[in-house]
Protein backbone atom coordinates (compact mmCIF):
# COMPACT_ATOMS: atom_id res chain seq x y z
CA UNK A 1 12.63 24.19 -44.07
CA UNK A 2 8.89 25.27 -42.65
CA UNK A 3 8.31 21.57 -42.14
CA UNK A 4 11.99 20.81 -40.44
CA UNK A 5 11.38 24.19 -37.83
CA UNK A 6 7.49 22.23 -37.25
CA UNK A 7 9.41 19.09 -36.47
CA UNK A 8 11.73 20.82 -34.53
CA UNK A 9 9.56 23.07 -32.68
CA UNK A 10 7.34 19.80 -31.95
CA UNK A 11 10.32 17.54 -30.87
CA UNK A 12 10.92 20.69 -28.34
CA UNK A 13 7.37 20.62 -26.68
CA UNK A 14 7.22 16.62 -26.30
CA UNK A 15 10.62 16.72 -24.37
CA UNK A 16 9.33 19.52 -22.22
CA UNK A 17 5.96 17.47 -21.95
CA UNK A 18 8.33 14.50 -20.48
CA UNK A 19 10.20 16.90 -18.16
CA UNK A 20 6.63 17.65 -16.70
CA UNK A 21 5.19 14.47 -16.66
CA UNK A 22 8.47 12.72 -14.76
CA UNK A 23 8.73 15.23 -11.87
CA UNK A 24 5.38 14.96 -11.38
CA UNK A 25 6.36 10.94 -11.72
CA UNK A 26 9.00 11.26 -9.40
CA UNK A 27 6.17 13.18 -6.46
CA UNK A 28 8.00 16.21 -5.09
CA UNK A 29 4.76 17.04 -2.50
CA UNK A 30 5.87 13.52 -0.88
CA UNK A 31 9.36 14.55 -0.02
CA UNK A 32 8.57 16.05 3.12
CA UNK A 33 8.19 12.52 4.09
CA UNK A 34 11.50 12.66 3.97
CA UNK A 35 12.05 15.68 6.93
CA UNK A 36 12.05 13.39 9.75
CA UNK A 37 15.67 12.65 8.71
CA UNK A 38 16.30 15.71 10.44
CA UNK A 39 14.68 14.54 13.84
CA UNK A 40 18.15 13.46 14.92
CA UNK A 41 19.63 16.34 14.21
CA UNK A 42 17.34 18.47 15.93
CA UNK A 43 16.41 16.47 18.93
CA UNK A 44 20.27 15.72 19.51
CA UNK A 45 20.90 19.62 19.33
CA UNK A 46 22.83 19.70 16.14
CA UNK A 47 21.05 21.73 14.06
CA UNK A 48 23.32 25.38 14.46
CA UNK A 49 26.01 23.36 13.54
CA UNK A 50 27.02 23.52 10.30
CA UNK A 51 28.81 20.28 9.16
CA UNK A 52 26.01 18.19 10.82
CA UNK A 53 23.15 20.32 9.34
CA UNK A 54 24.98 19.97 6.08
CA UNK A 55 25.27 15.92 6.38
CA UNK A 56 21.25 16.32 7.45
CA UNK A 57 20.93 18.22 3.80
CA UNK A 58 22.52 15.59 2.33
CA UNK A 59 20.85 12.97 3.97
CA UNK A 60 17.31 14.54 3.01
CA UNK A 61 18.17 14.55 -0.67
CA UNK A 62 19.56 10.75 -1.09
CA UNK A 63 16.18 9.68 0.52
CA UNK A 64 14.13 12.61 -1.83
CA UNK A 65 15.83 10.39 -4.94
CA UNK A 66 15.38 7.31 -3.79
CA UNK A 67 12.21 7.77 -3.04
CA UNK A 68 11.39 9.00 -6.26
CA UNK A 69 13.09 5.69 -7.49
CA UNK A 70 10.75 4.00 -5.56
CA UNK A 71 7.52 5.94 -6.45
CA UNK A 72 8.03 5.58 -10.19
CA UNK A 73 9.38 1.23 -9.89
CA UNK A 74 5.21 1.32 -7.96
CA UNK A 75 3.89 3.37 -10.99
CA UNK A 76 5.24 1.18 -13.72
CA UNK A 77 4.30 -2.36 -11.26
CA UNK A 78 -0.01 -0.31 -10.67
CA UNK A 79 -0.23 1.02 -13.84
CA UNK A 80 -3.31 -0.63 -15.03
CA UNK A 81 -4.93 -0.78 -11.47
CA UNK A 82 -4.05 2.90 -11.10
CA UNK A 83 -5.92 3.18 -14.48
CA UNK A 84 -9.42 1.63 -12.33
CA UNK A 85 -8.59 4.47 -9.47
CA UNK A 86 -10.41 7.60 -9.80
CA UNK A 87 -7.17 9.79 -8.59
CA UNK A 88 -4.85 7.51 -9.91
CA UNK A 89 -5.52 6.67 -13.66
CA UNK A 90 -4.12 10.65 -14.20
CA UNK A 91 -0.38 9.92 -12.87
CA UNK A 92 2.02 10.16 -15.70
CA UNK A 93 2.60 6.58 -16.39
CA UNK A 94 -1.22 5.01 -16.21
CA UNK A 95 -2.25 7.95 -18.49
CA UNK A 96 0.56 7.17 -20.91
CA UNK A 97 2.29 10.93 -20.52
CA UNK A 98 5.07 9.29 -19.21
CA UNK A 99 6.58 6.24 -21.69
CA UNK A 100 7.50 3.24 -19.28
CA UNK A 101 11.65 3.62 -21.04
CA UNK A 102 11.86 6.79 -19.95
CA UNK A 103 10.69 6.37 -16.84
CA UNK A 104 12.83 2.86 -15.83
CA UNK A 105 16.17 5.24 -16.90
CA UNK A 106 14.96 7.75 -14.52
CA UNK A 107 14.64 5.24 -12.07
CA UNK A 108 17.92 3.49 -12.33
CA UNK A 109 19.70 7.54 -12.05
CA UNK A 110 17.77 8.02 -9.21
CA UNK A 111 18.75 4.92 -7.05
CA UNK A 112 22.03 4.94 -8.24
CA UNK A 113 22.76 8.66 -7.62
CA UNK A 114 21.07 8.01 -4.14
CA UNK A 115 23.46 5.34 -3.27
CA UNK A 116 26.55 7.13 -4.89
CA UNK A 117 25.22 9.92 -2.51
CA UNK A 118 25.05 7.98 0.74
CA UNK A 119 28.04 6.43 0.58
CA UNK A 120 29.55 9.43 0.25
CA UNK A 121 28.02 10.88 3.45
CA UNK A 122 28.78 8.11 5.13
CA UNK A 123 29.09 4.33 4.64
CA UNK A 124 26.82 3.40 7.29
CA UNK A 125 24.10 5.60 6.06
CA UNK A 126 24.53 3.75 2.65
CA UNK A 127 23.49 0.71 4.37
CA UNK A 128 20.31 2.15 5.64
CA UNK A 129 19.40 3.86 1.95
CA UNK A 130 19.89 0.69 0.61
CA UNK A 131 17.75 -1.46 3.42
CA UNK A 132 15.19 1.36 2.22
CA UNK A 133 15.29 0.60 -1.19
CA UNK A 134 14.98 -2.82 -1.03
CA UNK A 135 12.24 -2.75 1.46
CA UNK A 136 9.90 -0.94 -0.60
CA UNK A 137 11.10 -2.64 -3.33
CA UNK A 138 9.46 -5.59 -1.91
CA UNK A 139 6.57 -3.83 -0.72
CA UNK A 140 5.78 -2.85 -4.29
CA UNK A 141 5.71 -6.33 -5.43
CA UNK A 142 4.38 -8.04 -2.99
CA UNK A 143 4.20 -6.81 0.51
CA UNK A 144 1.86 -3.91 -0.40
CA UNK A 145 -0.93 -7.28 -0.91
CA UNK A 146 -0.63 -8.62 2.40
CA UNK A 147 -3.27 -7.43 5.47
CA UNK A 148 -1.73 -5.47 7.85
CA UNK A 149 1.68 -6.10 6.92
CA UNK A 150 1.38 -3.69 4.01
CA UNK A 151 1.09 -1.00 6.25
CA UNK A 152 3.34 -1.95 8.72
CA UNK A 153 6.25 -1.93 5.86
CA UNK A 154 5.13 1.76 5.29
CA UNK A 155 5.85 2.03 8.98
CA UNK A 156 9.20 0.53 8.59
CA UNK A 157 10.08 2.71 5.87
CA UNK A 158 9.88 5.63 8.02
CA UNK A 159 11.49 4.31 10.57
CA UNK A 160 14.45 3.55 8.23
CA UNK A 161 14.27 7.64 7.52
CA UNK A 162 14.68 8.85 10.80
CA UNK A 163 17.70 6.02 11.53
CA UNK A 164 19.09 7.36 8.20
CA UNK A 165 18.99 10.83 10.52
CA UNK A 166 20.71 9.55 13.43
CA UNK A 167 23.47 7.25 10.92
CA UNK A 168 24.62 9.73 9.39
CA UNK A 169 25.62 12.09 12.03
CA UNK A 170 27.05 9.26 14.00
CA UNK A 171 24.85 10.08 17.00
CA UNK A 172 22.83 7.36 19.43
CA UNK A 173 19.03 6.47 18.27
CA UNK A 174 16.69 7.61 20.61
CA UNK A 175 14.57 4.97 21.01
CA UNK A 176 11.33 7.29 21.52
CA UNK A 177 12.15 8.72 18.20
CA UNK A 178 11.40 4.49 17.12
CA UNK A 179 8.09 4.61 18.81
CA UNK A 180 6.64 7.89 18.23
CA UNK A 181 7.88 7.23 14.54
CA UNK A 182 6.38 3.61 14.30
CA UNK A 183 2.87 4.98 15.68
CA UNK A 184 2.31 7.80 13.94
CA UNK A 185 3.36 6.61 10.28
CA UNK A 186 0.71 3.53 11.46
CA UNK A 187 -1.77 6.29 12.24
CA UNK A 188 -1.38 8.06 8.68
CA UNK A 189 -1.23 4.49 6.56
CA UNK A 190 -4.46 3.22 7.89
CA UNK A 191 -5.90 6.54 7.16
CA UNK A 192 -4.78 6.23 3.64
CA UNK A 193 -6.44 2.54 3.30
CA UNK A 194 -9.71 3.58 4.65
CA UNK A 195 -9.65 6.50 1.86
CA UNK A 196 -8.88 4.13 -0.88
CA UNK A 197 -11.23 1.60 0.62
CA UNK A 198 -14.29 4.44 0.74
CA UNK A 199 -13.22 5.83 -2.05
CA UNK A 200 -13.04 2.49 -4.34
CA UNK A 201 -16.27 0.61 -2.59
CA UNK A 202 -16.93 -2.62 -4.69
CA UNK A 203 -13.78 -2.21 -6.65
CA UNK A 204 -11.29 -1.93 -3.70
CA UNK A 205 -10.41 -5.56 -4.64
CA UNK A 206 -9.48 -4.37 -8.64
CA UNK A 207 -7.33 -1.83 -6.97
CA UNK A 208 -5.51 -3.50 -4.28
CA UNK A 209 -5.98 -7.20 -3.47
CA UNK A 210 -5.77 -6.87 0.38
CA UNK A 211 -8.34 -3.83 0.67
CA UNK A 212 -11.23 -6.51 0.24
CA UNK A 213 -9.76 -7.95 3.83
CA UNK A 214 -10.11 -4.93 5.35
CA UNK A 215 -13.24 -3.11 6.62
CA UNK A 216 -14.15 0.73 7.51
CA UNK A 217 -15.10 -0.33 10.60
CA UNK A 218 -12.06 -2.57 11.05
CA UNK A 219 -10.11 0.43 10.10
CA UNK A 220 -11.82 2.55 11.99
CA UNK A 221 -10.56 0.89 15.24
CA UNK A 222 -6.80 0.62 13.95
CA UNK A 223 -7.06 4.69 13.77
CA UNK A 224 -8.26 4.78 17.30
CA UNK A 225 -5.95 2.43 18.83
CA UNK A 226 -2.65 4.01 17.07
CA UNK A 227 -4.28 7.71 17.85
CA UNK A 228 -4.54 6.86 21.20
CA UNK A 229 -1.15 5.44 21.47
CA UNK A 230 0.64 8.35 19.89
CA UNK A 231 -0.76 10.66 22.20
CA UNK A 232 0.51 8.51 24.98
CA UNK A 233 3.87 8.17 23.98
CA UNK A 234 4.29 11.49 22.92
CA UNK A 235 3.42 12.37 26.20
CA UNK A 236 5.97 9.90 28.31
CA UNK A 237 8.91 11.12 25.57
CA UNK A 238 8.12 15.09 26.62
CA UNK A 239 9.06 13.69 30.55
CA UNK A 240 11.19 10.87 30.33
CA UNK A 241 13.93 11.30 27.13
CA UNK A 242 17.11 12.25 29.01
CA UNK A 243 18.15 14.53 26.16
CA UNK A 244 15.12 17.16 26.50
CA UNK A 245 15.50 19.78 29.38
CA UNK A 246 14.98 18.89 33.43
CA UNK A 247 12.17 21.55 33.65
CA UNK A 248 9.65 19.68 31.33
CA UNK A 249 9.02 22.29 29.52
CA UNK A 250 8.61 20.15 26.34
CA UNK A 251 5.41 19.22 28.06
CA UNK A 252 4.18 22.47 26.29
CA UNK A 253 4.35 20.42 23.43
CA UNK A 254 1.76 18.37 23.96
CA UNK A 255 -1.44 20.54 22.76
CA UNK A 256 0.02 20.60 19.38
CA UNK A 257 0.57 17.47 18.73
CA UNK A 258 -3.12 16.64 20.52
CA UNK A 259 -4.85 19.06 17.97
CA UNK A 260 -3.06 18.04 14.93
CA UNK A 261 -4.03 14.19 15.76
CA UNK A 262 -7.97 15.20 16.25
CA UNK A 263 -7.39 17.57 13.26
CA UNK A 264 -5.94 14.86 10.91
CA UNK A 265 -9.23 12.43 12.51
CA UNK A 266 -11.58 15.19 12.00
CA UNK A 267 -10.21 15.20 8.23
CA UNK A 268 -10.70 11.56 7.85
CA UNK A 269 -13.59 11.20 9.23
CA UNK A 270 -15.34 14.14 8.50
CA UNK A 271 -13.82 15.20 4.66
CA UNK A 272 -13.06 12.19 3.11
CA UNK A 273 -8.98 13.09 3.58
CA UNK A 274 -6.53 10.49 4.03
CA UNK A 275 -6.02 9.93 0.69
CA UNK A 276 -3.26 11.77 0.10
CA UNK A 277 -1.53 12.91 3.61
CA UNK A 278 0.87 15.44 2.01
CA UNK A 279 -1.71 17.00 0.29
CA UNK A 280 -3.56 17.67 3.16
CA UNK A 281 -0.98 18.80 5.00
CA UNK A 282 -0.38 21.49 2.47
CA UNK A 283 -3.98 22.39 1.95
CA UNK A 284 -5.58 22.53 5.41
CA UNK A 285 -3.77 25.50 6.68
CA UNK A 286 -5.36 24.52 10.48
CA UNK A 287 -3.02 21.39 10.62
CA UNK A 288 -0.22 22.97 8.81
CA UNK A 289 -0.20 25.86 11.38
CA UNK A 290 -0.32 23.29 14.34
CA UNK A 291 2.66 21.36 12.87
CA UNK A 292 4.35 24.78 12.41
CA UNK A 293 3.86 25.92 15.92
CA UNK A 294 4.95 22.39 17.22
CA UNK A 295 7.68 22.93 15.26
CA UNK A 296 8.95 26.30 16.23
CA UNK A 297 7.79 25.66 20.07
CA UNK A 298 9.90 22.64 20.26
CA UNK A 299 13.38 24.08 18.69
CA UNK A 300 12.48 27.20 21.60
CA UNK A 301 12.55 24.75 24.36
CA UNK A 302 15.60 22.71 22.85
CA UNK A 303 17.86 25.61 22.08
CA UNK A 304 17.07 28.10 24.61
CA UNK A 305 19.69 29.25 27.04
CA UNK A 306 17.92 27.06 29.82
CA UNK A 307 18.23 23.81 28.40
């Protein structure tokens, strides 16, 4: 009986050990990727109303599993080059904490619950989930190898969020919320190649096939270019979106968004960040705070009685 309560007691901590190791599979800290679903919702001055904040919700949490879907199909695909990458070789599949049956049942639950989800939002939105899935489905396999494209499908996957957004509340798709959307996600993915590409030096190629194509300095001027164009049409959206108020006050959004773009640089440049964007966000409380205020500024402009 001793030896049955051991087995027992054993069989308990292993399932709790596989609990652990898939959520930390599935990458909570990357689900606010997911938050610019509710762009449209704010931006189209929907969000104190409740059935569209609640379709938002939804809309947030058929992307968080699908995502999740998606980050554990590009564990099982990297797991022995993730096993070469100094950050990497601990996630839960290339260290062998997660077994690769558990983890393609997770997956399957995930993408089908996330489609099961959309289409009950709304049909339309089902179509974007699904143009999501299948995007990065091909990004994991294949796209992810090819210069500049690679990070150009991150772009698009984005992009897809924030049309998810607008979809499902059956509102029009601003097309600044495209741009500033396209350029910024740019901004943060070649960030996150020159990390790996520092990070990795002469075994960038072991890693990722397309990082030997790529240079720091080559890098270095994609950052610029996409900085510089954020900024820019950041700017022009704060004056020229019809939806924002005829005052211009959202022009008092521009300083945030300034600072958190030299901030995020500063990060790259200056502490090796880039790596891992969410992280970052979450642990440098200077950029967090700037996001914040951008934030809170911007639903003050939006909302108040003058607009």
């Amino acid at each position: 009986m001793r030896l049955d309560g051991r087995s027992s007691t054993t069989a308990q901590a292993s399932a709790r050990l596989d609990a652990g190791a898939l959520l930390q599979a599935m990458r909570p800290k990357q689900w606010t990727k997911n938050a610019i679903v509710f762009a449209a919702l704010v931006f189209d001055n929907h969000l104190l109303d409740g059935r569209p904040f609640l379709l938002a919700l939804g809309a947030f949490v058929a992307f968080c599993m699908a995502s999740s879907a998606v980050y554990l199909v590009n564990d099982l695909q990297d797991a022995a080059s993730d096993r070469l990458h100094p950050g990497k070789r601990e996630r839960p599949i290339a260290s062998g904490r997660l077994g690769v049956a558990h983890a393609w049942l997770a997956l399957a639950a995930l993408a089908i619950a996330a489609m099961v989800l959309a289409i009950f939002l709304r049909p339309a939105f089902a179509l974007v989930l699904g143009g999501y899935l299948i995007l990065m489905t091909a990004y994991t396999f294949h796209i992810k190898h090819m210069v500049i494209l690679d990070v150009f499908a991150i772009s698009a996957g984005f992009v897809l969020r924030a049309a998810g957004g607008a979809v499902v509340l059956d509102v029009p798709i601003s097309p600044w919320l495209y741009v500033c959307t396209v350029l910024l996600s740019l901004l943060i993915a070649f960030g996150k190649r020159r990390h790996e590409l520092l990070l990795l030096e002469g075994e960038a190629g072991g890693h990722r096939r397309n990082l030997e194509e790529y240079s720091a300095h080559l890098l270095d001027q994609f950052i610029l270019i996409t900085a510089a164009a954020t900024v820019m049409a950041y700017s022009l959206y704060t004056f020229a979106a019809p939806n924002l108020p005829d005052n211009h006050t959202m022009m008092l959004t521009i300083p945030f968004v300034l600072y958190a773009i030299f901030r995020y640089l500063f990060l790259v440049h200056r502490r090796d960040g880039g790596g891992s964007p969410e992280q970052m966000l979450f642990s440098d409380r200077l950029l967090l705070g700037s996001i914040v205020l951008w934030g809170a500024l911007s639903i003050v402009i939006l909302y108040w009685p003058w607009s």
